[in-house]
C-alpha atoms as a PDB file:
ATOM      1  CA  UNK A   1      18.107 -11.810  12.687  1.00  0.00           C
ATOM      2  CA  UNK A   2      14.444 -11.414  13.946  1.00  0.00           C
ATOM      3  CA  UNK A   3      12.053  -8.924  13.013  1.00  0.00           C
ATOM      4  CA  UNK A   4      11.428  -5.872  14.724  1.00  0.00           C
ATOM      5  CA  UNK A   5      10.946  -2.404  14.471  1.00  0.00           C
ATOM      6  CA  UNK A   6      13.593  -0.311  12.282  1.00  0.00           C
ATOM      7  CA  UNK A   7      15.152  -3.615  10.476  1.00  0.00           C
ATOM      8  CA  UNK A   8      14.419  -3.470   6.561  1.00  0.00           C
ATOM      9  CA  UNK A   9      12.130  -7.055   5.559  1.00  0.00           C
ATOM     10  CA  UNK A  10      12.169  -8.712   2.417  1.00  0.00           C
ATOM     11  CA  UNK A  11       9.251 -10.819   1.546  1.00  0.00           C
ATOM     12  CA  UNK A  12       7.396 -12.949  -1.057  1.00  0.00           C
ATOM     13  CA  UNK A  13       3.616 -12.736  -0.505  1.00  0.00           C
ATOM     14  CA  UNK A  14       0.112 -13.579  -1.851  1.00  0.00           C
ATOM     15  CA  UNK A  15      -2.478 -11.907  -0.868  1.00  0.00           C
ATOM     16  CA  UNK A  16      -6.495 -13.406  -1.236  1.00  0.00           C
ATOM     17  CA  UNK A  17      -9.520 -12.032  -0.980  1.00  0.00           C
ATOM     18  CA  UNK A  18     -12.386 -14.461   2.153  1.00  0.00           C
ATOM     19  CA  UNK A  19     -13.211 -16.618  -1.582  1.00  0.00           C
ATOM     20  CA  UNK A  20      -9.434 -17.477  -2.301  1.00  0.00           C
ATOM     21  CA  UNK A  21      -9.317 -15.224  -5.247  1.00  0.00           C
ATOM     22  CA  UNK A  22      -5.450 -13.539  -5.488  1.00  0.00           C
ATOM     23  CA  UNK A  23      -5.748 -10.061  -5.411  1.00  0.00           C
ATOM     24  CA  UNK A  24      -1.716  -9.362  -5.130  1.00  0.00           C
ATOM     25  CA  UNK A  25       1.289 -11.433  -5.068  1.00  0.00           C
ATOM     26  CA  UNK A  26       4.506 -10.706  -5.611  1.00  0.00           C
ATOM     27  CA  UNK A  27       5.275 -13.859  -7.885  1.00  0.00           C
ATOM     28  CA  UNK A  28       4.881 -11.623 -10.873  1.00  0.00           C
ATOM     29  CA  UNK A  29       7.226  -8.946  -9.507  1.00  0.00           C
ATOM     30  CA  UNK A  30      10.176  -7.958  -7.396  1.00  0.00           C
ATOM     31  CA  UNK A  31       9.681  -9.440  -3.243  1.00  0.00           C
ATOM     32  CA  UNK A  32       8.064  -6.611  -1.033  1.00  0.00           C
ATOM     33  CA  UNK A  33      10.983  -4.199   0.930  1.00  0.00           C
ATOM     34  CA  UNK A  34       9.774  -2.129   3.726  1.00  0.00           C
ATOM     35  CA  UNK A  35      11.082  -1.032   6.734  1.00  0.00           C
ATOM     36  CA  UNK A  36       9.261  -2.348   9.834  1.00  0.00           C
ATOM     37  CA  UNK A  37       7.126  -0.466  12.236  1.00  0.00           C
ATOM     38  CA  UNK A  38       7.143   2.287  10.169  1.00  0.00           C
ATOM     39  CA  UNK A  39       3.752   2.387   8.918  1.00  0.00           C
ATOM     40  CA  UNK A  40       4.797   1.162   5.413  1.00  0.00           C
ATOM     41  CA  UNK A  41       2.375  -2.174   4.935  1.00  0.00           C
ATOM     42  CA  UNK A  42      -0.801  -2.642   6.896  1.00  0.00           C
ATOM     43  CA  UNK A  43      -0.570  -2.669  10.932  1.00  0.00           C
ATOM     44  CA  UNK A  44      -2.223  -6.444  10.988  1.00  0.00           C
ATOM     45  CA  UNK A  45       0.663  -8.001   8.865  1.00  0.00           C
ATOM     46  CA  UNK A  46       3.150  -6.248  10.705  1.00  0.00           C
ATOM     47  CA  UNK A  47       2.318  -8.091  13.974  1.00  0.00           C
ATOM     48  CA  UNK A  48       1.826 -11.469  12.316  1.00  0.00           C
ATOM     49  CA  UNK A  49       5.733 -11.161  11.209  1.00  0.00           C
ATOM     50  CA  UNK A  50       7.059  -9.689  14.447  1.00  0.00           C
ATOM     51  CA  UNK A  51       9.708 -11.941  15.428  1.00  0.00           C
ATOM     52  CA  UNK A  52       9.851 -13.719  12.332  1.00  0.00           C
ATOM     53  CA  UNK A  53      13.739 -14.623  10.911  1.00  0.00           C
ATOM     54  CA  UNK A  54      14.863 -15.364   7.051  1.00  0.00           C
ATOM     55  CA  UNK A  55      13.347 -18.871   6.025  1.00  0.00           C
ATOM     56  CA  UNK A  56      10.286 -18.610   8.061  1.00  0.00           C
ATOM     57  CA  UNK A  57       6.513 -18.851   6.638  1.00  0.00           C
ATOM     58  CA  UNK A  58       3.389 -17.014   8.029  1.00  0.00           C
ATOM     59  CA  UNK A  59      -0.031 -18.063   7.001  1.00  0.00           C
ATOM     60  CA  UNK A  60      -2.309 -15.595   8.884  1.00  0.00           C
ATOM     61  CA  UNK A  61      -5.857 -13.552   7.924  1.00  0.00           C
ATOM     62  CA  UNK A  62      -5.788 -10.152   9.065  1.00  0.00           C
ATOM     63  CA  UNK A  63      -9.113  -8.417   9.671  1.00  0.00           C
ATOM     64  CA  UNK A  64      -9.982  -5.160   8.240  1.00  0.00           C
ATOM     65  CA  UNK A  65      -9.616  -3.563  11.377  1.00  0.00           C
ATOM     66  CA  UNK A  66      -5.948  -4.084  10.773  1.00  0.00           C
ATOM     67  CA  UNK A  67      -6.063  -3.278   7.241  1.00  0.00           C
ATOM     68  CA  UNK A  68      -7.761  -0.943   5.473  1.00  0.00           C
ATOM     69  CA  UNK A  69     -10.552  -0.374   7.951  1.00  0.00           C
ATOM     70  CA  UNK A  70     -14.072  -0.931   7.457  1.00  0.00           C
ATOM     71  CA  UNK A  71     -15.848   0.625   4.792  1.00  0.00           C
ATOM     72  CA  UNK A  72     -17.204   3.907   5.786  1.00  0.00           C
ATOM     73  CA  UNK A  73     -20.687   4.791   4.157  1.00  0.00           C
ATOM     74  CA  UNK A  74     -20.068   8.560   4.611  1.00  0.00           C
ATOM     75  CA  UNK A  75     -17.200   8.083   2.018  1.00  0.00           C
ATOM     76  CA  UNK A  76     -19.625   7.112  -1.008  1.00  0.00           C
ATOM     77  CA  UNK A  77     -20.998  10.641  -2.371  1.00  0.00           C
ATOM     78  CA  UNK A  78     -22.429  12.214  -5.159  1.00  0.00           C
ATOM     79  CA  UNK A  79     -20.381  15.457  -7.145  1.00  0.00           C
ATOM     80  CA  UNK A  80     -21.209  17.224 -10.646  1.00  0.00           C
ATOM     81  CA  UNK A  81     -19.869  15.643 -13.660  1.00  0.00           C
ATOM     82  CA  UNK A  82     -18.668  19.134 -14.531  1.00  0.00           C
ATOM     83  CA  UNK A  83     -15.921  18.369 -11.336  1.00  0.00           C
ATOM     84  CA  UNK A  84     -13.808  15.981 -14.236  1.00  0.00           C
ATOM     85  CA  UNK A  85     -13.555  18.905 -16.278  1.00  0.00           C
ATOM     86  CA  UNK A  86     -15.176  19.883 -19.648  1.00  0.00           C
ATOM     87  CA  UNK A  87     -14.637  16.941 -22.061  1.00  0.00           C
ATOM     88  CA  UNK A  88     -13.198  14.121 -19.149  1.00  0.00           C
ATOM     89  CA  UNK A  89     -14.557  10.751 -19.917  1.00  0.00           C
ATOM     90  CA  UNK A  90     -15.920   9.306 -17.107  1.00  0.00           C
ATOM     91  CA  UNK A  91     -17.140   5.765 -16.611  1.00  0.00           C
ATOM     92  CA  UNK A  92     -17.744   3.322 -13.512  1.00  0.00           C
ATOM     93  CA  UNK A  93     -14.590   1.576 -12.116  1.00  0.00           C
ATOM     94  CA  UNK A  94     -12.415   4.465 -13.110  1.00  0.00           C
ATOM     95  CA  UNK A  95      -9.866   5.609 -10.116  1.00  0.00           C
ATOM     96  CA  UNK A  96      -8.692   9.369  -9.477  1.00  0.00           C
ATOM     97  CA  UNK A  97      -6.718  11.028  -7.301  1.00  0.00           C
ATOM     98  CA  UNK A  98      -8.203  13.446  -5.137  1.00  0.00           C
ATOM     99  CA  UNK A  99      -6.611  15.806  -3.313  1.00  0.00           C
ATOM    100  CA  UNK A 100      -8.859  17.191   0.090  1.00  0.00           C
ATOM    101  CA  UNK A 101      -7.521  18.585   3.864  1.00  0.00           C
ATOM    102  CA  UNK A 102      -6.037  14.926   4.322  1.00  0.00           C
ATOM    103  CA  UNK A 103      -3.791  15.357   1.400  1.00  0.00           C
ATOM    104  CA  UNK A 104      -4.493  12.998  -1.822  1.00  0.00           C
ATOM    105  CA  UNK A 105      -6.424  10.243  -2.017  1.00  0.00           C
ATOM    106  CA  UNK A 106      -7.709   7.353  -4.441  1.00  0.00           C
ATOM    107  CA  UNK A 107     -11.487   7.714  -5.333  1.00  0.00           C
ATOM    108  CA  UNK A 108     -13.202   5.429  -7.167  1.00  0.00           C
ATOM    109  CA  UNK A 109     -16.538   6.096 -10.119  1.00  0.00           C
ATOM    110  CA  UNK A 110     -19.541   4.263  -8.576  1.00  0.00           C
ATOM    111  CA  UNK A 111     -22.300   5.079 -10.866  1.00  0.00           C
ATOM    112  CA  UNK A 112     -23.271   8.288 -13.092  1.00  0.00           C
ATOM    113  CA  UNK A 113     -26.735   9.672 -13.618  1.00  0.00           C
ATOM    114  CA  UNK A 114     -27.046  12.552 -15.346  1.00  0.00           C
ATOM    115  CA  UNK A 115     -24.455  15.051 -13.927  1.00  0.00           C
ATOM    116  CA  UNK A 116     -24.288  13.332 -10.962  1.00  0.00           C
ATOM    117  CA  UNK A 117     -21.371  11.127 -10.486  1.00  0.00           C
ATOM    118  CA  UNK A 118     -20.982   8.847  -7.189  1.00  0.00           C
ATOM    119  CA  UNK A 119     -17.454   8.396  -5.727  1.00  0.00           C
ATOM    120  CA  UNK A 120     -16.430   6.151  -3.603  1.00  0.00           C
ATOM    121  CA  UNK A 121     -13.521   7.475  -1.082  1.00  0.00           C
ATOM    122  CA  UNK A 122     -12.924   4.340   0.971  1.00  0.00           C
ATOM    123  CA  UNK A 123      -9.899   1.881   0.086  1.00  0.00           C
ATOM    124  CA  UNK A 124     -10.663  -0.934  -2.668  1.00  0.00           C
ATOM    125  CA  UNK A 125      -9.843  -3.403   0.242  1.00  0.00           C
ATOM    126  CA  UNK A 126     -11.589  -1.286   2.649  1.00  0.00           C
ATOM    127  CA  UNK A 127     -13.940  -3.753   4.771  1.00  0.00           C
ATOM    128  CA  UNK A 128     -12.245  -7.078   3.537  1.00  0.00           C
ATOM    129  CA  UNK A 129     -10.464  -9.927   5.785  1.00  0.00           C
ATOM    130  CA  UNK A 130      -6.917 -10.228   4.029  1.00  0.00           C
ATOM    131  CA  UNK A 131      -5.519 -14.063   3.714  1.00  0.00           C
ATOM    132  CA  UNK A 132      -1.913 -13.378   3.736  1.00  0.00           C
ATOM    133  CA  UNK A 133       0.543 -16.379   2.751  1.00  0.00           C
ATOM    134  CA  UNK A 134       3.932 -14.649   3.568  1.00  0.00           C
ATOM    135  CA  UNK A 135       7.747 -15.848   3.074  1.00  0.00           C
ATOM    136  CA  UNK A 136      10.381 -14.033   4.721  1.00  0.00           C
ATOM    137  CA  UNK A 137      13.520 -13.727   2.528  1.00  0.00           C
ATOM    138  CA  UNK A 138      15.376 -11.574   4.275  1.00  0.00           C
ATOM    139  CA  UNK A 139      15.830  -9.214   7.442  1.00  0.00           C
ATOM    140  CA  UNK A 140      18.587  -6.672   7.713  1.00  0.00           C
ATOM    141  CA  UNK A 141      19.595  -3.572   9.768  1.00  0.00           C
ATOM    142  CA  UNK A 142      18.322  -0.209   8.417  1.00  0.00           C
ATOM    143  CA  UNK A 143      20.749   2.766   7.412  1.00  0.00           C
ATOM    144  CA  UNK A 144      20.738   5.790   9.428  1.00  0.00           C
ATOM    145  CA  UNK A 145      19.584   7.525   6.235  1.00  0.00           C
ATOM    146  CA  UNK A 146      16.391   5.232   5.286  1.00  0.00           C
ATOM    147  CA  UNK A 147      16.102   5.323   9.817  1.00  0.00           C
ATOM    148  CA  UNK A 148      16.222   8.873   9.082  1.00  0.00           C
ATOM    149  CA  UNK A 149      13.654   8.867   5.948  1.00  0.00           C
ATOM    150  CA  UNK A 150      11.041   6.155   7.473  1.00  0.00           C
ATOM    151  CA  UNK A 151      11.498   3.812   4.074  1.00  0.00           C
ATOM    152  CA  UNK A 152      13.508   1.551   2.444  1.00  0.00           C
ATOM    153  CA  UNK A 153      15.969   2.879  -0.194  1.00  0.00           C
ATOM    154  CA  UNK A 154      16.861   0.991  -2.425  1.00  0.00           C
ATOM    155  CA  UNK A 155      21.016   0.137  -4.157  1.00  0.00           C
ATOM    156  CA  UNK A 156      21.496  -0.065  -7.468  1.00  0.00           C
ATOM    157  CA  UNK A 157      18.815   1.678  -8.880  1.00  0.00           C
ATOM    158  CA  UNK A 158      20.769   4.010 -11.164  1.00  0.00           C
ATOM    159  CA  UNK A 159      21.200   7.307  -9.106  1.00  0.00           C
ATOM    160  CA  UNK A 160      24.424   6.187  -7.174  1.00  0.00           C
ATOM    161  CA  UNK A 161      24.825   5.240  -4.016  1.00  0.00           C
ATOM    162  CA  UNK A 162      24.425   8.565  -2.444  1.00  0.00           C
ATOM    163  CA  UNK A 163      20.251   8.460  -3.462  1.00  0.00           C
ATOM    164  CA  UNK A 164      18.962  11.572  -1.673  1.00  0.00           C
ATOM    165  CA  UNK A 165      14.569  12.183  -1.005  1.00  0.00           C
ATOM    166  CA  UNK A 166      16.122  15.553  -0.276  1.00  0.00           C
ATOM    167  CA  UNK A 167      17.948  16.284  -4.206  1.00  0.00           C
ATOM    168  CA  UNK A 168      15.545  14.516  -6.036  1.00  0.00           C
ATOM    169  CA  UNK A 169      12.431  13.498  -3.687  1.00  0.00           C
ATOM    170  CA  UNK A 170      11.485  10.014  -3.093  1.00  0.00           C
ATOM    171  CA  UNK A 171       8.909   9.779  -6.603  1.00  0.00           C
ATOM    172  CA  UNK A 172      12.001   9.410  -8.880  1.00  0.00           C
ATOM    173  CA  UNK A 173      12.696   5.663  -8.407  1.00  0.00           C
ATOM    174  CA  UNK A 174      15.569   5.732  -6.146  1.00  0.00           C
ATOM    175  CA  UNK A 175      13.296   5.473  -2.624  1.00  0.00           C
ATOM    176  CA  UNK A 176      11.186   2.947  -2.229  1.00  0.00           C
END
Protein backbone atom coordinates (compact mmCIF):
# COMPACT_ATOMS: atom_id res chain seq x y z
CA UNK A 1 0.00 0.00 0.00
CA UNK A 2 1.59 3.38 -1.10
CA UNK A 3 1.57 6.50 0.65
CA UNK A 4 -0.77 9.13 0.21
CA UNK A 5 -2.89 11.47 1.76
CA UNK A 6 -5.35 10.13 4.64
CA UNK A 7 -3.37 6.59 5.09
CA UNK A 8 -1.79 6.40 8.75
CA UNK A 9 2.52 5.89 8.25
CA UNK A 10 4.67 4.21 10.52
CA UNK A 11 8.27 5.09 10.45
CA UNK A 12 11.76 4.74 12.00
CA UNK A 13 13.78 7.95 11.48
CA UNK A 14 16.98 9.91 12.32
CA UNK A 15 17.08 13.13 11.98
CA UNK A 16 20.76 15.33 11.65
CA UNK A 17 21.57 18.55 11.86
CA UNK A 18 24.11 20.08 7.97
CA UNK A 19 27.34 18.65 10.58
CA UNK A 20 25.84 15.04 11.01
CA UNK A 21 25.07 15.61 14.59
CA UNK A 22 21.54 13.50 15.55
CA UNK A 23 19.20 15.77 16.80
CA UNK A 24 16.11 13.08 16.91
CA UNK A 25 15.72 9.53 16.14
CA UNK A 26 13.37 7.31 16.99
CA UNK A 27 15.87 4.38 17.91
CA UNK A 28 15.45 5.34 21.52
CA UNK A 29 11.64 5.35 21.33
CA UNK A 30 8.44 4.07 19.83
CA UNK A 31 8.51 4.51 15.42
CA UNK A 32 6.78 7.90 14.41
CA UNK A 33 2.62 7.44 13.59
CA UNK A 34 1.01 10.20 11.76
CA UNK A 35 -1.53 10.47 9.44
CA UNK A 36 -0.43 11.81 6.02
CA UNK A 37 -1.21 15.10 4.47
CA UNK A 38 -2.56 16.24 7.43
CA UNK A 39 -0.13 18.68 8.54
CA UNK A 40 1.20 16.38 11.34
CA UNK A 41 5.25 16.24 10.45
CA UNK A 42 6.94 18.89 8.38
CA UNK A 43 5.55 19.57 4.64
CA UNK A 44 9.27 18.69 3.11
CA UNK A 45 9.27 15.06 4.55
CA UNK A 46 5.89 14.53 3.58
CA UNK A 47 6.71 14.82 -0.16
CA UNK A 48 9.96 12.89 0.07
CA UNK A 49 7.67 9.76 1.31
CA UNK A 50 4.77 10.28 -1.09
CA UNK A 51 4.44 7.11 -2.79
CA UNK A 52 6.60 5.29 -0.60
CA UNK A 53 5.29 1.40 0.46
CA UNK A 54 6.33 -0.75 3.77
CA UNK A 55 10.12 -1.82 3.35
CA UNK A 56 11.19 1.17 1.49
CA UNK A 57 14.15 3.68 2.62
CA UNK A 58 14.33 7.50 1.96
CA UNK A 59 17.52 9.35 2.42
CA UNK A 60 16.57 12.98 1.57
CA UNK A 61 17.60 16.74 3.14
CA UNK A 62 14.75 18.91 3.39
CA UNK A 63 15.38 22.66 3.41
CA UNK A 64 14.02 24.92 5.95
CA UNK A 65 11.66 26.25 3.67
CA UNK A 66 9.95 22.93 4.12
CA UNK A 67 10.55 22.72 7.69
CA UNK A 68 10.48 25.02 10.17
CA UNK A 69 11.02 28.08 8.03
CA UNK A 70 13.76 30.41 8.18
CA UNK A 71 14.58 32.13 11.19
CA UNK A 72 12.74 35.31 11.49
CA UNK A 73 14.78 38.20 13.25
CA UNK A 74 11.54 40.01 14.28
CA UNK A 75 10.92 36.91 16.57
CA UNK A 76 14.07 37.59 18.93
CA UNK A 77 12.81 40.42 21.50
CA UNK A 78 13.43 41.85 24.64
CA UNK A 79 10.45 41.69 27.77
CA UNK A 80 10.79 42.60 31.65
CA UNK A 81 12.04 39.97 33.87
CA UNK A 82 9.06 40.87 36.04
CA UNK A 83 6.91 38.97 32.86
CA UNK A 84 8.22 35.29 34.68
CA UNK A 85 6.60 36.34 37.69
CA UNK A 86 7.96 37.45 41.14
CA UNK A 87 10.50 34.79 42.26
CA UNK A 88 10.72 32.66 38.53
CA UNK A 89 14.23 31.60 37.92
CA UNK A 90 15.23 32.44 34.74
CA UNK A 91 18.38 31.45 32.90
CA UNK A 92 19.54 31.18 29.09
CA UNK A 93 18.41 28.00 27.21
CA UNK A 94 15.29 27.75 29.29
CA UNK A 95 11.95 27.07 27.02
CA UNK A 96 8.32 28.48 27.89
CA UNK A 97 5.22 28.37 26.56
CA UNK A 98 3.72 31.41 25.45
CA UNK A 99 0.47 31.93 24.70
CA UNK A 100 -0.20 35.24 22.03
CA UNK A 101 -3.22 35.82 19.10
CA UNK A 102 -1.65 32.63 17.32
CA UNK A 103 -2.44 30.48 20.24
CA UNK A 104 0.71 28.96 22.30
CA UNK A 105 3.95 28.83 21.39
CA UNK A 106 7.58 27.63 22.49
CA UNK A 107 9.94 30.61 23.36
CA UNK A 108 13.23 30.23 24.14
CA UNK A 109 15.74 32.59 27.04
CA UNK A 110 18.43 34.22 24.84
CA UNK A 111 20.28 36.35 27.20
CA UNK A 112 19.27 38.49 30.46
CA UNK A 113 20.58 41.90 31.39
CA UNK A 114 19.24 43.44 34.07
CA UNK A 115 15.40 43.17 33.78
CA UNK A 116 15.60 42.68 30.39
CA UNK A 117 15.23 39.22 29.18
CA UNK A 118 15.60 38.31 25.27
CA UNK A 119 13.28 35.60 23.84
CA UNK A 120 13.59 33.96 21.04
CA UNK A 121 10.04 33.00 19.29
CA UNK A 122 11.29 31.16 16.21
CA UNK A 123 11.46 27.16 16.17
CA UNK A 124 14.82 25.53 17.62
CA UNK A 125 15.18 24.09 14.01
CA UNK A 126 13.98 27.21 12.55
CA UNK A 127 16.55 28.08 9.59
CA UNK A 128 18.28 24.56 9.51
CA UNK A 129 18.52 21.99 6.39
CA UNK A 130 17.09 18.65 7.98
CA UNK A 131 19.08 15.26 6.85
CA UNK A 132 16.34 12.84 7.18
CA UNK A 133 17.29 8.95 7.01
CA UNK A 134 13.69 7.48 7.00
CA UNK A 135 12.34 3.68 7.09
CA UNK A 136 8.88 3.03 6.32
CA UNK A 137 7.41 0.27 8.55
CA UNK A 138 4.16 0.44 7.80
CA UNK A 139 1.19 2.15 5.78
CA UNK A 140 -2.44 1.52 6.57
CA UNK A 141 -5.93 2.98 5.87
CA UNK A 142 -7.14 5.64 8.37
CA UNK A 143 -10.47 5.24 10.49
CA UNK A 144 -13.27 7.44 9.78
CA UNK A 145 -12.80 8.66 13.37
CA UNK A 146 -8.88 9.63 13.29
CA UNK A 147 -10.18 10.89 9.13
CA UNK A 148 -12.58 12.70 11.17
CA UNK A 149 -10.00 14.03 14.00
CA UNK A 150 -6.91 14.83 11.49
CA UNK A 151 -4.44 12.37 13.75
CA UNK A 152 -3.55 9.13 14.44
CA UNK A 153 -5.21 7.39 17.45
CA UNK A 154 -3.70 5.11 18.81
CA UNK A 155 -5.12 0.98 20.19
CA UNK A 156 -4.24 -0.24 23.19
CA UNK A 157 -3.39 2.57 25.09
CA UNK A 158 -5.56 1.89 28.14
CA UNK A 159 -8.84 3.92 27.50
CA UNK A 160 -10.64 1.16 25.37
CA UNK A 161 -11.20 0.98 22.10
CA UNK A 162 -13.84 3.57 21.90
CA UNK A 163 -10.85 6.56 22.70
CA UNK A 164 -12.85 9.77 22.20
CA UNK A 165 -10.78 13.72 21.71
CA UNK A 166 -14.40 14.61 22.36
CA UNK A 167 -14.82 12.75 26.31
CA UNK A 168 -11.49 13.21 27.27
CA UNK A 169 -9.56 15.57 24.64
CA UNK A 170 -6.65 14.42 22.74
CA UNK A 171 -3.79 15.54 25.83
CA UNK A 172 -4.73 12.40 27.87
CA UNK A 173 -2.61 9.78 26.02
CA UNK A 174 -5.15 8.06 24.03
CA UNK A 175 -4.66 10.46 20.62
CA UNK A 176 -1.65 10.74 19.24
Amino acid sequence: MDIKKDRVVTIDYNLRDAAGKLIDSSDEAQPLVYLHGNDNIIPGLEKHLEGKQAGQEVSCVVPAAEAYGERDESLVFKVSRKDFGDNAEISPGMQFEAHGEDGSQIVTVVDIAGDEVTIDANHPLAGEKLHFDVKVVGVREATEEELNHGHVHASGCGCGDDCSCEDEGCENGCCH
